[in-house]
C-alpha atoms as a PDB file:
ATOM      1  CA  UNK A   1       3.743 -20.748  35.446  1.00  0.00           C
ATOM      2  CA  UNK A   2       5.728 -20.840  32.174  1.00  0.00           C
ATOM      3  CA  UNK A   3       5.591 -18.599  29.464  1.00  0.00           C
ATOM      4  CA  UNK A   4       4.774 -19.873  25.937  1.00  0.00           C
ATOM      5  CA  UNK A   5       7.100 -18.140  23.454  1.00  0.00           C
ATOM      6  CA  UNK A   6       5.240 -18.441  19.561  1.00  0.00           C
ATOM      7  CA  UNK A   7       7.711 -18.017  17.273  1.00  0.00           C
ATOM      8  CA  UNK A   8       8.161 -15.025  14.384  1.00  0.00           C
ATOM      9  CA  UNK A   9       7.057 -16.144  10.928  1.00  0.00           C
ATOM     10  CA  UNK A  10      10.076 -15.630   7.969  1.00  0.00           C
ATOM     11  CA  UNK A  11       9.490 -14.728   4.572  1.00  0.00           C
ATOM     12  CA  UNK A  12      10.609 -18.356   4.005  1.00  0.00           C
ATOM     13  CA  UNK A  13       7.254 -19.543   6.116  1.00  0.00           C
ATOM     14  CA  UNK A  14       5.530 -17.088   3.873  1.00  0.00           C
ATOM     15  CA  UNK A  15       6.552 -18.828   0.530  1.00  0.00           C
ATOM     16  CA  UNK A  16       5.816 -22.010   2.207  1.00  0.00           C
ATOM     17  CA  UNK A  17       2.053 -21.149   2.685  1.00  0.00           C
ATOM     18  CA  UNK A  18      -0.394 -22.889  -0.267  1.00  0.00           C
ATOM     19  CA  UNK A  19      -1.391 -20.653  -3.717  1.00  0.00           C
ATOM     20  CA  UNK A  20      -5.294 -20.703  -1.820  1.00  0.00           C
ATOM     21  CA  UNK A  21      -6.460 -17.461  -2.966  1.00  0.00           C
ATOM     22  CA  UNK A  22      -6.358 -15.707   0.294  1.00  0.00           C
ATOM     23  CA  UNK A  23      -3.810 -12.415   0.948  1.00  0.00           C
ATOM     24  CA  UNK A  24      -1.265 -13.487   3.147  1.00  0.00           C
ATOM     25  CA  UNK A  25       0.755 -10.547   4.822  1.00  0.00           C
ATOM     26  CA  UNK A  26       3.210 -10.376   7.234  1.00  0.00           C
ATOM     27  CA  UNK A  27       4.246  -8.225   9.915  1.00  0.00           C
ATOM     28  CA  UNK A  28       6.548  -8.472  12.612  1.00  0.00           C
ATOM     29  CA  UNK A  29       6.118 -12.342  11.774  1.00  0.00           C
ATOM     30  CA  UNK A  30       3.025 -11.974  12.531  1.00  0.00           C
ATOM     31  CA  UNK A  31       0.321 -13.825  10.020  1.00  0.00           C
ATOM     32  CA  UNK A  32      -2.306 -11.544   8.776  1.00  0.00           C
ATOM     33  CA  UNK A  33      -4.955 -13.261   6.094  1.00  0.00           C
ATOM     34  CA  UNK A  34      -7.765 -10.876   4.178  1.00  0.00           C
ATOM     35  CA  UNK A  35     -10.591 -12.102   2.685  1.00  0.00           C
ATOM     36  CA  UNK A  36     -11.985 -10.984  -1.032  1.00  0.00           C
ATOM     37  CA  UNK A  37     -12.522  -7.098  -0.211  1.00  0.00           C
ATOM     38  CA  UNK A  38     -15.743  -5.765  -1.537  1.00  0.00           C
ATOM     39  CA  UNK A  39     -16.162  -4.601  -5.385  1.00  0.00           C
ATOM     40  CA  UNK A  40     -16.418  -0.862  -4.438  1.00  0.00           C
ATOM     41  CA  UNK A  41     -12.885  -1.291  -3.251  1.00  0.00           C
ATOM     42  CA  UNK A  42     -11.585  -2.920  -6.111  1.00  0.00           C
ATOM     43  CA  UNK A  43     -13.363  -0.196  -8.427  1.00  0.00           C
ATOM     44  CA  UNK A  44     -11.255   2.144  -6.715  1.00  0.00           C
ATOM     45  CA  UNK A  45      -7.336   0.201  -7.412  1.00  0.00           C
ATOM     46  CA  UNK A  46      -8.483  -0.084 -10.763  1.00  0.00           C
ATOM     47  CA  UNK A  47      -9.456   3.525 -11.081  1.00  0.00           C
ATOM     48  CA  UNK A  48      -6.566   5.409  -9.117  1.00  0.00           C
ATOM     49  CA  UNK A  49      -4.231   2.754 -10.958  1.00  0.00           C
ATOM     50  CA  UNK A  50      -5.527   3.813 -14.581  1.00  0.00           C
ATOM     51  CA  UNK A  51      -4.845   7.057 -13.910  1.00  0.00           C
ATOM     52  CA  UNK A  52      -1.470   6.963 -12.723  1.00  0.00           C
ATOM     53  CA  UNK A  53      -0.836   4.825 -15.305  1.00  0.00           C
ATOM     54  CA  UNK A  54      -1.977   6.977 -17.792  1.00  0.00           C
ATOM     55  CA  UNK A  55       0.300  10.128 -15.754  1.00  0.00           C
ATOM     56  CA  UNK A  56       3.291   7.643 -16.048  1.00  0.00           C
ATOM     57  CA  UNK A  57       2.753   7.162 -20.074  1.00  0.00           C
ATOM     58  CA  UNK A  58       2.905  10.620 -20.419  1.00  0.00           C
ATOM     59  CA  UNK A  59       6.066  10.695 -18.073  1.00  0.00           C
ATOM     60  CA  UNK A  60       7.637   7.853 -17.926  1.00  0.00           C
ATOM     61  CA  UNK A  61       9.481   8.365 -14.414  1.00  0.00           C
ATOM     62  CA  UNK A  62       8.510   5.714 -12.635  1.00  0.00           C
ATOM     63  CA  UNK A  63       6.182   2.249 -12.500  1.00  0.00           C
ATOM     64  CA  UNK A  64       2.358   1.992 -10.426  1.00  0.00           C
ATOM     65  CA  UNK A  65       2.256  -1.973  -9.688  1.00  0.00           C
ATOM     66  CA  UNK A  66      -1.198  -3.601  -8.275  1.00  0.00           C
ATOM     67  CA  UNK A  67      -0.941  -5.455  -5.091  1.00  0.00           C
ATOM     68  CA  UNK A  68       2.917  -6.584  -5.230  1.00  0.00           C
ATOM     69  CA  UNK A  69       4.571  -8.875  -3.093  1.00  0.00           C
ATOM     70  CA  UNK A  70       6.841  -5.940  -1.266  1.00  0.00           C
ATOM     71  CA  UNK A  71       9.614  -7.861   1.262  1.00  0.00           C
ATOM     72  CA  UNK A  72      10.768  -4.718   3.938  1.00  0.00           C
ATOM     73  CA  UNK A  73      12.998  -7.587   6.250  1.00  0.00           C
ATOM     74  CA  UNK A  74      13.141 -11.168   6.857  1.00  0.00           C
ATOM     75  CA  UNK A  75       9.570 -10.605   9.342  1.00  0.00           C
ATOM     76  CA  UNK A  76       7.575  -8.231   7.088  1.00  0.00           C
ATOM     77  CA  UNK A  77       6.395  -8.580   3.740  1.00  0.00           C
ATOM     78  CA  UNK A  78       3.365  -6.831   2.483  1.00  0.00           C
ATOM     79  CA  UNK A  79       1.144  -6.572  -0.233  1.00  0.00           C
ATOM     80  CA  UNK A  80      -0.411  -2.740  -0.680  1.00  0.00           C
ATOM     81  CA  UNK A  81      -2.552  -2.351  -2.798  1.00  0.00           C
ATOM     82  CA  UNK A  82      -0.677  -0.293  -5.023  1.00  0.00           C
ATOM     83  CA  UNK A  83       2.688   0.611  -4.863  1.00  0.00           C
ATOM     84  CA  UNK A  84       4.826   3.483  -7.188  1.00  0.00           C
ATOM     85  CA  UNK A  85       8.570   3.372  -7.608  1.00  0.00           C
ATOM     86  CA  UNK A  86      10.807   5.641  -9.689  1.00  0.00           C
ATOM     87  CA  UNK A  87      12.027   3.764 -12.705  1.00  0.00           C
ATOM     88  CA  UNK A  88      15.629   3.031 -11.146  1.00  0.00           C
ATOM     89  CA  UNK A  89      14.156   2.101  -7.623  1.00  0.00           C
ATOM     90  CA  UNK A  90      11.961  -0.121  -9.351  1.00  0.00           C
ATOM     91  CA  UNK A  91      14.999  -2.165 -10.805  1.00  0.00           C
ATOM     92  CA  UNK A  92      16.930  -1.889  -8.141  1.00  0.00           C
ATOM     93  CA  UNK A  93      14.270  -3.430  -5.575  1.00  0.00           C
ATOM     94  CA  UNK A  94      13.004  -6.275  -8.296  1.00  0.00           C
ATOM     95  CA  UNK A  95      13.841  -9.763  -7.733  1.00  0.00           C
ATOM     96  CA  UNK A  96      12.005 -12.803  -8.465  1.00  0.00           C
ATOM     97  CA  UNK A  97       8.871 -11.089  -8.834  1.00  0.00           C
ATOM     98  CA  UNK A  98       8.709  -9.138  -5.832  1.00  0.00           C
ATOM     99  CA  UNK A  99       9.836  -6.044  -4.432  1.00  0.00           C
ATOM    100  CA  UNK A 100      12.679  -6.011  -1.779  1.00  0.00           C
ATOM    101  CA  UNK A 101      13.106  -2.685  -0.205  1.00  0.00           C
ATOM    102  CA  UNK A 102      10.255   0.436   0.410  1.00  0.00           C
ATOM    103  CA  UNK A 103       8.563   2.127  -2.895  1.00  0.00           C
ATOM    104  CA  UNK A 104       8.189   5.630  -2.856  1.00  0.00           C
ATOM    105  CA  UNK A 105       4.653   5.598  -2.676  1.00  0.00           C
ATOM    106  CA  UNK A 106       1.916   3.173  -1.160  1.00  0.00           C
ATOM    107  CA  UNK A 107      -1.668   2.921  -1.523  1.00  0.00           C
ATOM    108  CA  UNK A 108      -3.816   1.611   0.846  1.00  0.00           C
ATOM    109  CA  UNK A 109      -8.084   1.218  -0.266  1.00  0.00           C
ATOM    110  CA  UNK A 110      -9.500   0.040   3.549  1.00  0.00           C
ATOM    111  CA  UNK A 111     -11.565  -3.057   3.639  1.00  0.00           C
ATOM    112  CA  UNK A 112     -14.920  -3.053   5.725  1.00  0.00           C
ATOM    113  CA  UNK A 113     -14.346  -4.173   9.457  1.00  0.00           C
ATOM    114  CA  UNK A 114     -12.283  -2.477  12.529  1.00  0.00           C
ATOM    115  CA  UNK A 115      -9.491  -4.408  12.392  1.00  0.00           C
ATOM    116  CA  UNK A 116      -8.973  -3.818   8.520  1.00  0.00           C
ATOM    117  CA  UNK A 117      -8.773  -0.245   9.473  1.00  0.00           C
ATOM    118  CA  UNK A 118      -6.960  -0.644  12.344  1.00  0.00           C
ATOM    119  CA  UNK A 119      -4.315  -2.391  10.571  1.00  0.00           C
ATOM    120  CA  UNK A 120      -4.079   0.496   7.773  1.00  0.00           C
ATOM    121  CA  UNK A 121      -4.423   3.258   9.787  1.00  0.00           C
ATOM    122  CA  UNK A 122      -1.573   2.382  12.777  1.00  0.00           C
ATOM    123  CA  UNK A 123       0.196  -1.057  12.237  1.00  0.00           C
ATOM    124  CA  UNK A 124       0.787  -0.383   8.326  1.00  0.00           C
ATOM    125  CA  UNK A 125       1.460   3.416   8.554  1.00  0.00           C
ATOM    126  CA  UNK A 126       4.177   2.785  11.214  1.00  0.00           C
ATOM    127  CA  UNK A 127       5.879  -0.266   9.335  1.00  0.00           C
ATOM    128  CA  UNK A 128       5.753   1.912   6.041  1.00  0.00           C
ATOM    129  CA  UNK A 129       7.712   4.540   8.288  1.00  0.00           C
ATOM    130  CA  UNK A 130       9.824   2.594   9.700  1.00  0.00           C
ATOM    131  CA  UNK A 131      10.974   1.812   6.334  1.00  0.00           C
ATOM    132  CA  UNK A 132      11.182   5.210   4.806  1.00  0.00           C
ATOM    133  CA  UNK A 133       7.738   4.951   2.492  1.00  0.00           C
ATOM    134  CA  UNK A 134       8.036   8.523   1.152  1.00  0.00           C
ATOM    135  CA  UNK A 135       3.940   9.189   0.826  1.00  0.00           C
ATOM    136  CA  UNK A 136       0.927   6.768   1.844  1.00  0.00           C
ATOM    137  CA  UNK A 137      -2.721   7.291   0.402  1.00  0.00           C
ATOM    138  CA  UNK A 138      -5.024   5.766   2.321  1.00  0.00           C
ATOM    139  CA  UNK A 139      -8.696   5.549   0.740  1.00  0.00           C
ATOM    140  CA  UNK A 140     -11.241   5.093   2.346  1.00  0.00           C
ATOM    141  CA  UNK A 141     -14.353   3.991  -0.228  1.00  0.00           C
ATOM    142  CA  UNK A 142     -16.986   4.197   2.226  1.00  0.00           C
ATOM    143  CA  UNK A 143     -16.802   7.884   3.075  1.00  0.00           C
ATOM    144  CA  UNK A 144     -15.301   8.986  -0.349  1.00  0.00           C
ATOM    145  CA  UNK A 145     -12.265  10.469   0.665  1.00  0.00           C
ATOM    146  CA  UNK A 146      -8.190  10.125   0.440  1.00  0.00           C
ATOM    147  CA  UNK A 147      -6.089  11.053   3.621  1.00  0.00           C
ATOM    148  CA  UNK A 148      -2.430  11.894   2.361  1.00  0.00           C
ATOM    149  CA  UNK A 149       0.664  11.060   4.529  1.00  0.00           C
ATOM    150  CA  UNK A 150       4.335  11.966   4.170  1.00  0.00           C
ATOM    151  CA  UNK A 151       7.256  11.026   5.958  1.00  0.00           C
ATOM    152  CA  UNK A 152       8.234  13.235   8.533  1.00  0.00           C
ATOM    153  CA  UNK A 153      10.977  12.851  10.697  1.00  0.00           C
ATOM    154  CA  UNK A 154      10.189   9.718  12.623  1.00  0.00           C
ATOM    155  CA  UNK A 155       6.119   9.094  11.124  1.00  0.00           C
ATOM    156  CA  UNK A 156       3.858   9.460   7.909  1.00  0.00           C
ATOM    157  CA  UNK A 157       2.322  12.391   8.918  1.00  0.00           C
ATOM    158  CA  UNK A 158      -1.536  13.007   7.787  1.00  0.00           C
ATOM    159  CA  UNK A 159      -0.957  16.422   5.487  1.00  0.00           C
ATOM    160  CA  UNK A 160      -4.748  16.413   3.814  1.00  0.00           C
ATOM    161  CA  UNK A 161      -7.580  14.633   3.962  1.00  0.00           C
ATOM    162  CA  UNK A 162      -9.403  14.697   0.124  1.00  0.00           C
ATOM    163  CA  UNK A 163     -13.000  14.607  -0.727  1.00  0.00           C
ATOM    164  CA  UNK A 164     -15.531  14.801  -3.779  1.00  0.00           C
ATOM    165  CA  UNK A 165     -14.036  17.972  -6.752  1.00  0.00           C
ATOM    166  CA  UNK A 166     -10.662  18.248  -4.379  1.00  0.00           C
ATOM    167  CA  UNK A 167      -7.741  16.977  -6.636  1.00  0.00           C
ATOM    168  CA  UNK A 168      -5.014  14.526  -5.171  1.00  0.00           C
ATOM    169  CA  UNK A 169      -1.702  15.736  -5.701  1.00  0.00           C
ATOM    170  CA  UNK A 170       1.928  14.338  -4.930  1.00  0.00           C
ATOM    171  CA  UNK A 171       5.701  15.880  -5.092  1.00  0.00           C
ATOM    172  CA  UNK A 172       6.590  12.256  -5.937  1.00  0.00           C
ATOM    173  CA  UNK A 173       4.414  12.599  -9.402  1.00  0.00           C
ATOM    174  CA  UNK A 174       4.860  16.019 -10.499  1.00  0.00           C
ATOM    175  CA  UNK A 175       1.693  17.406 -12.255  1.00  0.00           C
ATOM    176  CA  UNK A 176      -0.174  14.398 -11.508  1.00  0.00           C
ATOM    177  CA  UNK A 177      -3.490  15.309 -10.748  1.00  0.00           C
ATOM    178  CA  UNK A 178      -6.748  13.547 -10.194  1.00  0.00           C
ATOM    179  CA  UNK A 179     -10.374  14.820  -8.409  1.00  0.00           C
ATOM    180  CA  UNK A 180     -11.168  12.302  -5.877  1.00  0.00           C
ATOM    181  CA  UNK A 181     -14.660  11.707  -6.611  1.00  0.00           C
ATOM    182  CA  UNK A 182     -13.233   9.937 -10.272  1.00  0.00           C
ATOM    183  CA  UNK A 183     -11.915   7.123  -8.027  1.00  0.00           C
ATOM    184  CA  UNK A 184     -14.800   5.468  -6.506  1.00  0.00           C
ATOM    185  CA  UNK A 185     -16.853   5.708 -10.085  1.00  0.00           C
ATOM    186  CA  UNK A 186     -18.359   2.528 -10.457  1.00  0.00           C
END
């Protein structure tokens, strides 16, 4: 019996796809499409995304970008739903309208079904390690909550889990502060 060998996307295949509308990810050139997620999780980009933007008027240390094309290697190229970078990182990792290289700071809102969350919780938390992501928020809009991860020495490491009055903080955005319930406003 032979073995069938499918071979890894590129980022090249990637660029090559049609402007459809769908989210096309990859990940160890592996496809990955999403539908349209549900309006509860968009509410809560735009909301966490005002108010770091609002943080980053006040200090202006670094840039909050919605859903960005974000290349980590020639097999995995992502797009988070919101990603920070310090100012100079941001240049630095700019280049024809995407990001090459890890932001500081990802944030994931999960989509309804298993394998959204599946791919979130394990296969995106481990690639953002693997490339050095600093912190990743994952929010969950369903049960109203934030759980915080930071790089540790091989993983992002859950270091809270947020709910309702709590406040999320980060040491990537000093004095930013922001009570969890204020995201998923509608």
């Amino acid at each position: 019996m032979m073995t069938q060998i499918r071979p890894h996307l590129t980022i090249a295949d990637l660029d090559a796809l049609p402007e459809d509308g769908q989210r096309y990810e990859l990940i160890a050139g592996g496809l990955l499409v999403s539908r349209a997620p549900h309006i509860v999780h968009q509410f809560a980009i735009s909301n966490l995304l005002y108010a770091l933007n609002e943080y980053l008027k006040r200090n202006p240390i670094g840039r909050a970008v919605p859903e960005p094309g974000v290349v980590l290697s020639e097999y995995d190229s992502v797009r988070p739903d919101i990603a920070y970078l310090t100012n100079e990182r941001f240049f630095e990792l700019l280049s024809g309208g995407k990001l090459y290289g890890a932001p500081d700071l990802v944030v994931e809102v999960l989509s309804a079904g298993a394998e959204n969350e599946r791919r979130d919780r394990n296969i995106k938390r481990q690639l953002y390690a693997r490339y050095g992501i600093k912190e990743y928020w994952i929010v969950n809009w369903q049960e109203a909550n934030v759980e915080v991860y930071r790089l540790g020495e091989a993983e992002l490491e859950l270091v809270e889990t947020l709910t309702g009055e709590e406040e999320l903080t980060s040491p990537i955005l000093p004095s930013f502060t922001f009570k969890v319930a204020r995201i998923f406003d509608v």
